[in-house]
Protein backbone atom coordinates (compact mmCIF):
# COMPACT_ATOMS: atom_id res chain seq x y z
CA UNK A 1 -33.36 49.91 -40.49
CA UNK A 2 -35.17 46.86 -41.98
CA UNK A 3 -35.11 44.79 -44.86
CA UNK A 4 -38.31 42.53 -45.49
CA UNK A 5 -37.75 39.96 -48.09
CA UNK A 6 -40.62 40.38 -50.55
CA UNK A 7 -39.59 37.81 -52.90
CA UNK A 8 -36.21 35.89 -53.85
CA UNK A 9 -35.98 33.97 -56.54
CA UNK A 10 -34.43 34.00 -59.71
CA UNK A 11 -36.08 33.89 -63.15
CA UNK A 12 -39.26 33.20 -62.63
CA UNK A 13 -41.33 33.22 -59.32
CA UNK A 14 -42.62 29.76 -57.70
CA UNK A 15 -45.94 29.53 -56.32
CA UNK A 16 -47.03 32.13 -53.91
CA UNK A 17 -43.64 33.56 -53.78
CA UNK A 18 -42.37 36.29 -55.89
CA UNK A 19 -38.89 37.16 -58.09
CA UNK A 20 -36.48 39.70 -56.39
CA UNK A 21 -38.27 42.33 -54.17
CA UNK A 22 -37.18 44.21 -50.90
CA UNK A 23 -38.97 46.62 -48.86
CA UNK A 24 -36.29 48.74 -46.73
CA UNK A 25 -37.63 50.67 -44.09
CA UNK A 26 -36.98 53.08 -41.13
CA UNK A 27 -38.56 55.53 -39.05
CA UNK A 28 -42.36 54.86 -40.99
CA UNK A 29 -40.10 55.79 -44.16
CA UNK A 30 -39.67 53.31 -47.20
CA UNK A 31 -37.65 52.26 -50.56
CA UNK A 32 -38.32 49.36 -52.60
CA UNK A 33 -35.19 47.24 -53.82
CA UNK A 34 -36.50 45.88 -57.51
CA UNK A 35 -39.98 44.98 -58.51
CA UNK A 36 -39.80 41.53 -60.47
CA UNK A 37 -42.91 39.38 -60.99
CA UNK A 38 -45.14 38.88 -58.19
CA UNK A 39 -43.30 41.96 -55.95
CA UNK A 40 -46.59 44.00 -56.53
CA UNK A 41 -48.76 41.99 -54.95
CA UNK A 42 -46.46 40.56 -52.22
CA UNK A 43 -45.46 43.77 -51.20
CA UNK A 44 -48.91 44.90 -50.02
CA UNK A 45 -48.48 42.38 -47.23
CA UNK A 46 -46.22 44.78 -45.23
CA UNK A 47 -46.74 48.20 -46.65
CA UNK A 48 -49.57 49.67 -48.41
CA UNK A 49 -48.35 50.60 -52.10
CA UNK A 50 -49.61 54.15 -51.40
CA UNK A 51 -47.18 54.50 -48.67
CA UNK A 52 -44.39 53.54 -51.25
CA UNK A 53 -42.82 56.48 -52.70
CA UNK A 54 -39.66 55.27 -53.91
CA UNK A 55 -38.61 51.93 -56.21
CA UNK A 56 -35.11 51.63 -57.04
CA UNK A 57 -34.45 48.59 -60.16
CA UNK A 58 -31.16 47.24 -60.13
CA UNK A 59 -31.54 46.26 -64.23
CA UNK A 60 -33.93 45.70 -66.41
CA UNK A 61 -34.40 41.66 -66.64
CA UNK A 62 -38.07 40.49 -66.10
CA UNK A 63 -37.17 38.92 -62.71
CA UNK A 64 -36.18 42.67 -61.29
CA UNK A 65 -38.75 44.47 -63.07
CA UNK A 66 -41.71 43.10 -64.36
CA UNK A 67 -43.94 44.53 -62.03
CA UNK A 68 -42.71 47.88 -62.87
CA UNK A 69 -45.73 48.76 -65.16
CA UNK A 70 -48.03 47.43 -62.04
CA UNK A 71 -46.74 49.89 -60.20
CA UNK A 72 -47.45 52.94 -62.28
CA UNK A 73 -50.61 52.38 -63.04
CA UNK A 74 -51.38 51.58 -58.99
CA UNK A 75 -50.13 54.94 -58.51
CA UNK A 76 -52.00 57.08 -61.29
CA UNK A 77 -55.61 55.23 -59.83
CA UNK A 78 -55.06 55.85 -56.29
CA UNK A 79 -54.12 59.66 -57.14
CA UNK A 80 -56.99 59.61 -59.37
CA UNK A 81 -59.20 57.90 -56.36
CA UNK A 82 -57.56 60.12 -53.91
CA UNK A 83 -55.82 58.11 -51.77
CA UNK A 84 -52.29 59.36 -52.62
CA UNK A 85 -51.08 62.91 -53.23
CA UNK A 86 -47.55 62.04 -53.56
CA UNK A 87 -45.65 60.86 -56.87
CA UNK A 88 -43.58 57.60 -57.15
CA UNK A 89 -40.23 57.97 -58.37
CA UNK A 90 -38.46 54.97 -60.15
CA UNK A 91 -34.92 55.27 -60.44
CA UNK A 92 -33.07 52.65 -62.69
CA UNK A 93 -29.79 52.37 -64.90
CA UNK A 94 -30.60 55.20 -68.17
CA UNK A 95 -32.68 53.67 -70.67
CA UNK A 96 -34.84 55.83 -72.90
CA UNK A 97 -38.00 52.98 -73.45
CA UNK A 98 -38.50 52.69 -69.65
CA UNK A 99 -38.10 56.40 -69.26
CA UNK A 100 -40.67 56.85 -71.92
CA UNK A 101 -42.73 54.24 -70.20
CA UNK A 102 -42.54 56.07 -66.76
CA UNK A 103 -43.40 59.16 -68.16
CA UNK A 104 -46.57 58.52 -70.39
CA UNK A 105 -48.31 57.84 -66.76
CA UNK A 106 -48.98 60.67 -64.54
CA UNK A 107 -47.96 60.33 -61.34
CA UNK A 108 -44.73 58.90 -61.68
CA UNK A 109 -41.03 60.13 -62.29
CA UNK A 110 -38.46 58.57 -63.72
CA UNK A 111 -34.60 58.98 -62.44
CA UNK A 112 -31.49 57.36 -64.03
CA UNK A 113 -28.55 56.48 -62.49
CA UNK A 114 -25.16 55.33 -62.90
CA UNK A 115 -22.02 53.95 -60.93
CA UNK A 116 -21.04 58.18 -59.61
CA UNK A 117 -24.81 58.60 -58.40
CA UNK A 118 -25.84 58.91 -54.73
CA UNK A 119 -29.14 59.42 -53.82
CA UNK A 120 -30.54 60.65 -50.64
CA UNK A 121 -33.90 59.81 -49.77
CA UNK A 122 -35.25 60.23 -46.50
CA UNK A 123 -32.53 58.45 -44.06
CA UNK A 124 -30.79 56.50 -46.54
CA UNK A 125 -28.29 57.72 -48.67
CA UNK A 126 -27.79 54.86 -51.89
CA UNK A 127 -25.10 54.21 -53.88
CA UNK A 128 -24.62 51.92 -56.87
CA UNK A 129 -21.68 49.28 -58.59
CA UNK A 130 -22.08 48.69 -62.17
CA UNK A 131 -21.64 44.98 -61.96
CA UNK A 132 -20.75 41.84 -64.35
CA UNK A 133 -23.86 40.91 -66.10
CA UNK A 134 -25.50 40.27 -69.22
CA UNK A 135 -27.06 43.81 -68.85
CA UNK A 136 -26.03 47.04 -67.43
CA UNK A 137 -27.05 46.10 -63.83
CA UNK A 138 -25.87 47.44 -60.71
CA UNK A 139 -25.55 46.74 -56.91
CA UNK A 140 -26.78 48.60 -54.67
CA UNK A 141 -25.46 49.84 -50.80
CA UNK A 142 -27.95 51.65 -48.82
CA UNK A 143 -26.34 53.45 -45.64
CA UNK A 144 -28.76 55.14 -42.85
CA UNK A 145 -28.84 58.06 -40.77
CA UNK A 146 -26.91 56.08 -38.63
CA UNK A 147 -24.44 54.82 -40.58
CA UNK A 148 -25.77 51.37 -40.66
CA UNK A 149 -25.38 49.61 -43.63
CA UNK A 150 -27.21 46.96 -46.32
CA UNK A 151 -25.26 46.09 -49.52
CA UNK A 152 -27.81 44.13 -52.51
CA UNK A 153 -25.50 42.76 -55.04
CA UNK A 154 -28.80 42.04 -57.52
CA UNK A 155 -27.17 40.17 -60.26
CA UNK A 156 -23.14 39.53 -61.09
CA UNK A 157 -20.18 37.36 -61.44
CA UNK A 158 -17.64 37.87 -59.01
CA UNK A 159 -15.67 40.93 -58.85
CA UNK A 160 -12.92 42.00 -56.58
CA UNK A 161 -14.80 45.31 -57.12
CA UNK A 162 -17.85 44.64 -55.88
CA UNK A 163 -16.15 43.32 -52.99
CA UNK A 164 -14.59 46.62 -51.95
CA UNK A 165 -17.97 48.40 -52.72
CA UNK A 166 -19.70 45.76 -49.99
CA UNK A 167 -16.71 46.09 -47.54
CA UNK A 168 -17.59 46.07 -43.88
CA UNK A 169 -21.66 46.00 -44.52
CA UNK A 170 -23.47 45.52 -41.63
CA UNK A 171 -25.98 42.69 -43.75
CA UNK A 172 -25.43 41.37 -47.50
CA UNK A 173 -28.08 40.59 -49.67
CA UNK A 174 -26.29 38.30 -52.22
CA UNK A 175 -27.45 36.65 -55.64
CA UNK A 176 -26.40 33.05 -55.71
CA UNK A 177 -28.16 31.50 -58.34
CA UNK A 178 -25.83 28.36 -59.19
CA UNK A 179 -24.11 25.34 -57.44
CA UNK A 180 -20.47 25.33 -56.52
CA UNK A 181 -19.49 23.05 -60.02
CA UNK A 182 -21.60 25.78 -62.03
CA UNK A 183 -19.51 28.29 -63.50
CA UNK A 184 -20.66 31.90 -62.62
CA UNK A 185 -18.37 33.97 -64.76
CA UNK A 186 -19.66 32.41 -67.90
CA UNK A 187 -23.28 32.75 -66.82
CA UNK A 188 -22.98 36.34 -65.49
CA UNK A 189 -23.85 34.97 -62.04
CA UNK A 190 -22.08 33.50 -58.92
CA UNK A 191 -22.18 29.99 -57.23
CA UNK A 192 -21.82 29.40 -53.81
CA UNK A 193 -18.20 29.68 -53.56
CA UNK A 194 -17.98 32.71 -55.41
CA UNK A 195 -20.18 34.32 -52.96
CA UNK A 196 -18.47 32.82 -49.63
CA UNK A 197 -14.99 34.03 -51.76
CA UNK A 198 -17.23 37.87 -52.09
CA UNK A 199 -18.37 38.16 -48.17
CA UNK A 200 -14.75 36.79 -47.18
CA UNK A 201 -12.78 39.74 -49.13
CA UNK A 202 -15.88 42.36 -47.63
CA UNK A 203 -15.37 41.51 -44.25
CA UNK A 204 -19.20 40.78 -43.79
CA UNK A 205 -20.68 38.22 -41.17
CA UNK A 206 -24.64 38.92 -41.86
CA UNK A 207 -25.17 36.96 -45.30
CA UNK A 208 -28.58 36.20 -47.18
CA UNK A 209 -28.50 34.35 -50.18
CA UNK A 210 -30.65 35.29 -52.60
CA UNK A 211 -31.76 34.86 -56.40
CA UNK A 212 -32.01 31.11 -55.92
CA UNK A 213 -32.26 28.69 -58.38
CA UNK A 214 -35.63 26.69 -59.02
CA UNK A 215 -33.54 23.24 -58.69
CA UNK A 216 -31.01 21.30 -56.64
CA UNK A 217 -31.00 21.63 -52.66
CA UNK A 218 -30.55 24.28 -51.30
CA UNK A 219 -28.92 23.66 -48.66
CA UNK A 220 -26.13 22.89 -50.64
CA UNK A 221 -25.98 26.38 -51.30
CA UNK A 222 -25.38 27.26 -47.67
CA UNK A 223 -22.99 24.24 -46.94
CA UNK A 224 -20.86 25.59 -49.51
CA UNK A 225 -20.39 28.80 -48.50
CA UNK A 226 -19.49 27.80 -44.78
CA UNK A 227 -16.18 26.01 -46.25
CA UNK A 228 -14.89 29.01 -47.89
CA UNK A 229 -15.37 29.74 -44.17
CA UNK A 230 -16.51 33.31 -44.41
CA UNK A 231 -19.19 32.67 -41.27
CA UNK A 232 -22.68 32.49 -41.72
CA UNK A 233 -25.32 32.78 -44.25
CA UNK A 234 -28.92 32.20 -44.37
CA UNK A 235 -31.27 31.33 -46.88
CA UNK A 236 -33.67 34.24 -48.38
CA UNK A 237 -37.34 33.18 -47.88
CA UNK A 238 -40.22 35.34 -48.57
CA UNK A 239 -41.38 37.51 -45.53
CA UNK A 240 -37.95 37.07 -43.89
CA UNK A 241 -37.15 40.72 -41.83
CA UNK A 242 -33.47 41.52 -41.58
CA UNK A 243 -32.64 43.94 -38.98
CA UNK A 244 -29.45 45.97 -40.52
């Protein structure tokens, strides 16, 4: 499969490039990993939003799902325009205003979710991890017909739990939204180190870091996570394609 970053940052998109979006794909079929600000737009860059049937929100923060409204309504013109035939189906954590949201425009479904769910949808079978966050959130681990595997943490402190849900990915999407002196627990977020500490106990080599922070360098980001010495990680940028 493949993973196209759509967008990557945290909070609040920069120019031209988009809050946390990505478009998993195999055999011509797709899912969409959150839809925060800009995603909408972006998206249509490597798939055309009528050949999107499925959009899976980690939580409900603007950053993940802002564009979720954008969505529905793209859906209920083309099916009115008759360009699409085929329903979208949102799936997110239970919440009775975005379910009412979903439903008052045709066209779409709305499917909740919890940490016991597993959907299958086309080749990939998803599972979730309720995670540490300020809201019910939860990480994601999509597995292929193949039994190839991409873990997205979305957003989350450390937790020895989340490592054993991400053990022995193939790739690891992973938030890291502070410096290594920034303290993730209190902010409902990891720093560098916590995320080196996170691939080190999953026994994954094939890191992106993701959810990045509007300040600092970078790089910094990356240099830290090398001395926890749990191998390699990459910085997200948008358009990036991950073979998994």
């Amino acid at each position: 499969m493949k993973c196209t970053v759509v967008g990557m940052w945290g909070g609040f998109p920069k120019k031209n490039e988009p809050t946390s979006g990505y478009l998993v794909e195999k055999d011509g079929f797709a899912i969409l990993l959150d839809c925060g600000s800009g995603v909408a737009a972006h998206v249509q860059n490597y798939i055309d939003l009528n050949a999107l049937h499925h959009v899976f929100v980690s939580h409900y923060h603007y950053d993940h799902s802002s564009d979720l409204g954008t969505f529905l309504f793209s859906r209920m013109i083309n099916t009115q325009l008759k360009r699409v035939d085929k329903q979208l189906n949102i799936y997110g954590p239970a919440d009775n205003d975005v379910k009412s949201r979903v439903d008052k425009v045709k066209q779409n479904n709305f499917h909740s979710y919890n940490k016991d769910s597993t959907f299958q949808v086309g080749p990939f079978s998803i599972k979730f991890h309720k995670n540490a966050h300020s809201v019910e959130t939860y990480a994601m681990r999509i597995t292929d017909d193949a039994g190839h595997s991409l873990v997205y943490t979305a957003d989350s402190s450390y937790r020895k739990s989340l490592a054993r849900f991400a053990e022995d990915a193939d790739v690891l999407i992973t938030e890291c939204s502070l410096y290594e002196e920034e303290d993730g627990e209190k902010m409902g977020h990891m720093n560098a180190r916590d995320v080196g500490m996170l691939a080190e106990k999953a026994g994954v080599e094939k890191v992106i870091l993701s959810h990045l922070p509007h300040y600092g360098n970078l790089e910094e980001l990356a240099e830290t996570f090398r001395k926890v010495g749990a191998g390699e990680a990459v910085l997200a940028e948008a358009g990036m394609e991950i073979e998994v």
